[in-house]
N, C-alpha and C. Protein backbone atom coordinates (compact mmCIF):
# COMPACT_ATOMS: atom_id res chain seq x y z
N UNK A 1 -7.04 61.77 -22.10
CA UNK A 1 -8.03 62.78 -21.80
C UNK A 1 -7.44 64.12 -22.23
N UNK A 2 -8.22 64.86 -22.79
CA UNK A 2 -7.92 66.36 -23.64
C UNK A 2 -7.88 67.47 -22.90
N UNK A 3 -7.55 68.35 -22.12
CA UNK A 3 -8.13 69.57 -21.85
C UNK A 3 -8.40 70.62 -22.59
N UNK A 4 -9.08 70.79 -22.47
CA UNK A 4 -10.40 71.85 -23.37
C UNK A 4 -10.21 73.42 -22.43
N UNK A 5 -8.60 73.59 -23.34
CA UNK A 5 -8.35 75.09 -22.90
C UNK A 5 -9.32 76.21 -23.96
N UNK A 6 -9.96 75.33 -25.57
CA UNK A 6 -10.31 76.40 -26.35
C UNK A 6 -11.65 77.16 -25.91
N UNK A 7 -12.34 76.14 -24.66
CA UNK A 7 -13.68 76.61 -23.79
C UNK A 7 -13.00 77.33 -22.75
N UNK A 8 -12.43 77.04 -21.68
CA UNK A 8 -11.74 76.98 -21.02
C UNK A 8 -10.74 78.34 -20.48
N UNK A 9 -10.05 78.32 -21.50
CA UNK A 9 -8.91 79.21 -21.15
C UNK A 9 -7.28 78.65 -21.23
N UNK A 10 -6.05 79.05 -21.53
CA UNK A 10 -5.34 78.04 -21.22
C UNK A 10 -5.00 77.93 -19.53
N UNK A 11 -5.19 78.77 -18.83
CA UNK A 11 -4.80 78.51 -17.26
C UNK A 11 -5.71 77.37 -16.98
N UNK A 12 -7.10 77.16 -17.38
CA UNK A 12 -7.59 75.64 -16.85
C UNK A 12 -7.08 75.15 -17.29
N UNK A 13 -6.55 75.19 -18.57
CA UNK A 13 -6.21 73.43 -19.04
C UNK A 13 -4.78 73.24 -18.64
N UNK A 14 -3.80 74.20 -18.13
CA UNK A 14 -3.15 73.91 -16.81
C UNK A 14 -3.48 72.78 -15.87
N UNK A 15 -4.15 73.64 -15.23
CA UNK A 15 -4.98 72.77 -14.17
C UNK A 15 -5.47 71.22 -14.67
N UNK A 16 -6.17 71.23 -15.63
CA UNK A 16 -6.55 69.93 -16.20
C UNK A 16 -5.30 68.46 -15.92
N UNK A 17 -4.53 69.50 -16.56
CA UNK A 17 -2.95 68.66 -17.07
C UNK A 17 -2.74 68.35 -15.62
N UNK A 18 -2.89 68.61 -14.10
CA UNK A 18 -2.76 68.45 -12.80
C UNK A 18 -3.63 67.77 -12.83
N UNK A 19 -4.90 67.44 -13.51
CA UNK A 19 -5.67 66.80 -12.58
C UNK A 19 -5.93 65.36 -13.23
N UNK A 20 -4.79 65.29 -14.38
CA UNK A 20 -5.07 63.68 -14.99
C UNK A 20 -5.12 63.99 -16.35
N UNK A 21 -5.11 64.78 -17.44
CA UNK A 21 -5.32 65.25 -18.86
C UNK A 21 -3.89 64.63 -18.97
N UNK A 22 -3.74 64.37 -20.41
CA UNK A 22 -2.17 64.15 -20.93
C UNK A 22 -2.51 64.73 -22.23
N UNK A 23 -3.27 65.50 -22.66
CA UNK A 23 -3.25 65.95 -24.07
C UNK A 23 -3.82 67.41 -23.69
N UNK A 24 -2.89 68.09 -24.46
CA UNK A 24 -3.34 70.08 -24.51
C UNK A 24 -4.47 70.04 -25.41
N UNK A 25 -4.75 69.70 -26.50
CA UNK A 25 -5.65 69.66 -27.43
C UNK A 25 -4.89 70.50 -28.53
N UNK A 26 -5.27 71.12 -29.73
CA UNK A 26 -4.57 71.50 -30.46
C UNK A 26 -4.84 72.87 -30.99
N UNK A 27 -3.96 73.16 -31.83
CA UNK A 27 -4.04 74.60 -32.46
C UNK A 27 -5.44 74.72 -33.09
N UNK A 28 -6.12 75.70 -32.97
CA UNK A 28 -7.01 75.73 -34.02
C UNK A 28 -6.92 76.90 -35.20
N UNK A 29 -7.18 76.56 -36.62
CA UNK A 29 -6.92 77.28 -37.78
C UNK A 29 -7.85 78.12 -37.78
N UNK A 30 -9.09 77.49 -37.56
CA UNK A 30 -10.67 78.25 -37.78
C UNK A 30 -11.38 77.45 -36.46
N UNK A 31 -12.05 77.91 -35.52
CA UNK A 31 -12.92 77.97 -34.75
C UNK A 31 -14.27 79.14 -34.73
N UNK A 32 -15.29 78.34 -34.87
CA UNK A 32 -16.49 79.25 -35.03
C UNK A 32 -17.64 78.59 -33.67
N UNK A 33 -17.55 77.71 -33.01
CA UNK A 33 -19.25 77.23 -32.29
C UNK A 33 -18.74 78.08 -31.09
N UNK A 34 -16.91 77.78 -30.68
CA UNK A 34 -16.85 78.62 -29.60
C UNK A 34 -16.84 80.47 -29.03
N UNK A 35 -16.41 80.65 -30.33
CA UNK A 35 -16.04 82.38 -30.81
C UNK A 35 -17.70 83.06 -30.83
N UNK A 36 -18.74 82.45 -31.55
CA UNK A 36 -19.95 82.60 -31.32
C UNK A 36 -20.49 82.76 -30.08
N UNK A 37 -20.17 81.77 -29.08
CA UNK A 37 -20.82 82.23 -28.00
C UNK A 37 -19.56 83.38 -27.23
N UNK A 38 -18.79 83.87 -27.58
CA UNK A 38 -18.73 84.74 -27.13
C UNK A 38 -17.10 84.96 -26.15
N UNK A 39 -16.69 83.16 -26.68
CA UNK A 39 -15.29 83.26 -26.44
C UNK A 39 -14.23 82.71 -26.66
N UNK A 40 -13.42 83.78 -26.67
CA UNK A 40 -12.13 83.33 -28.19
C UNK A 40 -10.76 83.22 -27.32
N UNK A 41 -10.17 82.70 -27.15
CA UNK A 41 -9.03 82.10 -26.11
C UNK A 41 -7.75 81.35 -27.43
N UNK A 42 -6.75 81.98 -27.65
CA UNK A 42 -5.59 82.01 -28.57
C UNK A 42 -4.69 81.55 -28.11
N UNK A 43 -3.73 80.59 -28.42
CA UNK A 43 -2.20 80.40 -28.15
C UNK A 43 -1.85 80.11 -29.68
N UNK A 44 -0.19 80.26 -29.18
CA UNK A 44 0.83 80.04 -30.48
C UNK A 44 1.46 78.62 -29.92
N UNK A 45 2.04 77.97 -30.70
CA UNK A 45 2.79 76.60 -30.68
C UNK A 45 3.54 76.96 -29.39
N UNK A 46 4.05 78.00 -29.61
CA UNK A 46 5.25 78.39 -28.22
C UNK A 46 4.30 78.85 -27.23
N UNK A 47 3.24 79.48 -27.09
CA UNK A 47 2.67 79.28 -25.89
C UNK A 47 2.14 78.38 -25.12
N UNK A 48 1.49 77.16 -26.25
CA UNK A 48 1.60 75.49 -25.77
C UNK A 48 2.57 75.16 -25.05
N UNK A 49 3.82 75.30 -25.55
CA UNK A 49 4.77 74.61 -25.35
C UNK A 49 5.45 74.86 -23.95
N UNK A 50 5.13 76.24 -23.86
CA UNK A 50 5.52 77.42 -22.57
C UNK A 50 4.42 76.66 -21.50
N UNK A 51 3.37 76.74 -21.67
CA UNK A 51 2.13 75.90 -21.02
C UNK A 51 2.34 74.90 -20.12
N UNK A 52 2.85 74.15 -20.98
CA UNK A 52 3.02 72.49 -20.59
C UNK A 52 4.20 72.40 -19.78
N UNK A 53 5.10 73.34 -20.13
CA UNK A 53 6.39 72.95 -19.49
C UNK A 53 6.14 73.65 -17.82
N UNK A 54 5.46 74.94 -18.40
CA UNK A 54 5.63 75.41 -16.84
C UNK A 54 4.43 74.68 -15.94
N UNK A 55 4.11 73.36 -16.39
CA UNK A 55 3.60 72.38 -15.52
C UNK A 55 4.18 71.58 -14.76
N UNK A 56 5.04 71.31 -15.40
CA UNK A 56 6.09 70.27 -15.00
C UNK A 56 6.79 68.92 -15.99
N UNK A 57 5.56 69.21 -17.18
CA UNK A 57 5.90 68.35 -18.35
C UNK A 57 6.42 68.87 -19.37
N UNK A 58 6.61 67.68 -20.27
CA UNK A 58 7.56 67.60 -21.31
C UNK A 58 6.50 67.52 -22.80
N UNK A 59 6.38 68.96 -23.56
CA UNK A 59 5.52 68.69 -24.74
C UNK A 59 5.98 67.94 -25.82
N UNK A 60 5.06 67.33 -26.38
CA UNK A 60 5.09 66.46 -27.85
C UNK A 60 4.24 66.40 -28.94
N UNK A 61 4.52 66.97 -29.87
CA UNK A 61 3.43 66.94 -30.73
C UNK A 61 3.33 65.38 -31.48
N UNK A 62 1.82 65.53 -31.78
CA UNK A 62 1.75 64.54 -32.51
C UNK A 62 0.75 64.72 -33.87
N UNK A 63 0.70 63.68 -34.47
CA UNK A 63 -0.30 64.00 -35.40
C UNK A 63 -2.07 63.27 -35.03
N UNK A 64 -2.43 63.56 -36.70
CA UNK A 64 -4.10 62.91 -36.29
C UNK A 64 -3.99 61.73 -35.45
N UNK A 65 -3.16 60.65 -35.66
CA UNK A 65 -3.41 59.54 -35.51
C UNK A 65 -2.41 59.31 -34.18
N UNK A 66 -2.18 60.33 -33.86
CA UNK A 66 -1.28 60.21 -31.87
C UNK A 66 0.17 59.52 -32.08
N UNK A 67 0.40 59.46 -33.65
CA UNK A 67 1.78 59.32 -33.63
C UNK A 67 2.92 60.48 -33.05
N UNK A 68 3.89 60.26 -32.41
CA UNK A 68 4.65 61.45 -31.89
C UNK A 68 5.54 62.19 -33.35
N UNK A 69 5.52 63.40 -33.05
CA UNK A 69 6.72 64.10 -34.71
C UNK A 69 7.97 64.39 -33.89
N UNK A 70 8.54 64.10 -34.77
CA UNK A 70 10.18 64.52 -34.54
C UNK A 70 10.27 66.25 -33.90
């Protein structure tokens, strides 16, 4: 399950990650359906990473296909 910090915010998808999520969701390059209505919510790799940890977990990226990267 994803949390959907790019609707969201990242402090929910905090919360999410507490309430059963195991995936942050990902960077986005270009976002337009959400910025349109009116809201634009940004992190950097290191603010993910800052995110997750000050949850209590351990981040991992992965790719398309949910393989983990080095």
């Amino acid at each position: 399950m994803q949390a959907s910090w790019v609707t969201q915010g990242p402090k929910i998808g905090q919360v999410a990650l507490k309430f059963g999520a195991n995936d942050f969701g990902s960077l986005m390059m270009e976002e337009n359906v959400v910025s349109s209505a009116g809201t634009t919510f940004r992190v950097t790799v290191e603010d993910m990473k800052r995110l997750i940890t000050e949850m209590g977990y351990e981040p991992h990226q992965r790719d398309n296909w949910y393989r983990l990267l080095a």
